[in-house]
Protein backbone atom coordinates (compact mmCIF):
# COMPACT_ATOMS: atom_id res chain seq x y z
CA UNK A 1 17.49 23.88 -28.36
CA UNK A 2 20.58 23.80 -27.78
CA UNK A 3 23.18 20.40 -27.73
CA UNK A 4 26.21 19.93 -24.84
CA UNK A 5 28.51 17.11 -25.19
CA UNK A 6 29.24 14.74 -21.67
CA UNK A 7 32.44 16.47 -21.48
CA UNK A 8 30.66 19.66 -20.99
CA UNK A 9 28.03 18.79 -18.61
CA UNK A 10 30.93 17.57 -16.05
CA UNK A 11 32.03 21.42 -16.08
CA UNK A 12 29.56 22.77 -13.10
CA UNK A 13 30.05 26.55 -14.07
CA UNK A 14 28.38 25.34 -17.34
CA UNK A 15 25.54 23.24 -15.44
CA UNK A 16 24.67 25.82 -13.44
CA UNK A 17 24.51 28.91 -16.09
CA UNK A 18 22.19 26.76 -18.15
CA UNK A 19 18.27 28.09 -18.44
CA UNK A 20 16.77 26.12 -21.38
CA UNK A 21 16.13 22.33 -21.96
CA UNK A 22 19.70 21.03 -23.42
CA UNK A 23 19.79 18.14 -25.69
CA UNK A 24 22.39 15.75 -24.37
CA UNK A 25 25.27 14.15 -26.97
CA UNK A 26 28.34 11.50 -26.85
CA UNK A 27 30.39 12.84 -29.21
CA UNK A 28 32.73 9.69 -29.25
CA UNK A 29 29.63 7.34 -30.00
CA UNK A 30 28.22 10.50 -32.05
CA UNK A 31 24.47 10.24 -30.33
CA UNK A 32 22.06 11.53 -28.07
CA UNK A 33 21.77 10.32 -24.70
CA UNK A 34 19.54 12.12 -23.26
CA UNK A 35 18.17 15.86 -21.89
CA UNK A 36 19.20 18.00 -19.04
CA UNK A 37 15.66 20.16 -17.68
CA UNK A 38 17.43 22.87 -15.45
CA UNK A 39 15.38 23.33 -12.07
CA UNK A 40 14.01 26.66 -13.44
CA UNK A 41 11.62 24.53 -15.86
CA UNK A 42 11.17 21.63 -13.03
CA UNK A 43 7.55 22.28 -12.64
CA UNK A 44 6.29 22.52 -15.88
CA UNK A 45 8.38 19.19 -16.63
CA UNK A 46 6.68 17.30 -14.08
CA UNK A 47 3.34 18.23 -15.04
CA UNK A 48 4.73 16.98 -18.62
CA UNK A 49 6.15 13.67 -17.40
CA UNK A 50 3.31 12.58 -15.11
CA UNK A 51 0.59 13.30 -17.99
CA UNK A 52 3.40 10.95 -20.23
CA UNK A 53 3.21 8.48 -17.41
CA UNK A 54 -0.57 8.51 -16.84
CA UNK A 55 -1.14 7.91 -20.84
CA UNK A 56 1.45 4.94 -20.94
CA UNK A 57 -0.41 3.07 -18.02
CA UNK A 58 -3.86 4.21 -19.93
CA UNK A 59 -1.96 2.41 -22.73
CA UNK A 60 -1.06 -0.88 -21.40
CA UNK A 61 -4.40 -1.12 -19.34
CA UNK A 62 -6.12 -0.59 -22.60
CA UNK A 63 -3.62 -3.34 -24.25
CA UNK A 64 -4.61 -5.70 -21.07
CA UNK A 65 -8.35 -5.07 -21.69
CA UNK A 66 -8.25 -6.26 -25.34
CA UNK A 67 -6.07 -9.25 -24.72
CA UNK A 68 -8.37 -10.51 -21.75
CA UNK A 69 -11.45 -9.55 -23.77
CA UNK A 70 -10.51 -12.16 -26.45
CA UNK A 71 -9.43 -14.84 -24.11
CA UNK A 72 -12.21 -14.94 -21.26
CA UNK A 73 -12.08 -16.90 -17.89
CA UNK A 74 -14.96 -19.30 -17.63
């Protein structure tokens, strides 16, 4: 995988040559910020993110369950 700075990112030429998931820095602050998924991969990164999603409402529905489990309504 391969890292671009912010500075490089503004630079379209670069944004639009790019094929692979590209790990996103701030060199000034000297961390990551974040990822750029070109449009190529866009499909297989939605399938990706909504199974994420689905598993982190599973997560806190399961949390929920618990909690109300040892404090029940009469």
């Amino acid at each position: 995988m391969r890292a671009l700075n912010l500075t490089e990112i503004r630079n379209s030429s670069v944004l639009l040559s790019i094929r692979e998931v590209v790990r996103i820095r701030d060199d000034r602050k000297k961390k990551d910020v974040g990822f750029f998924i070109p449009s190529v991969l866009s499909e297989e990164f939605d399938f990706f993110f909504q199974k994420a999603q689905k598993r982190k409402k599973t997560e806190l529905l399961d949390r929920v369950a618990r909690a109300q489990a040892k404090d029940p309504i009469e």
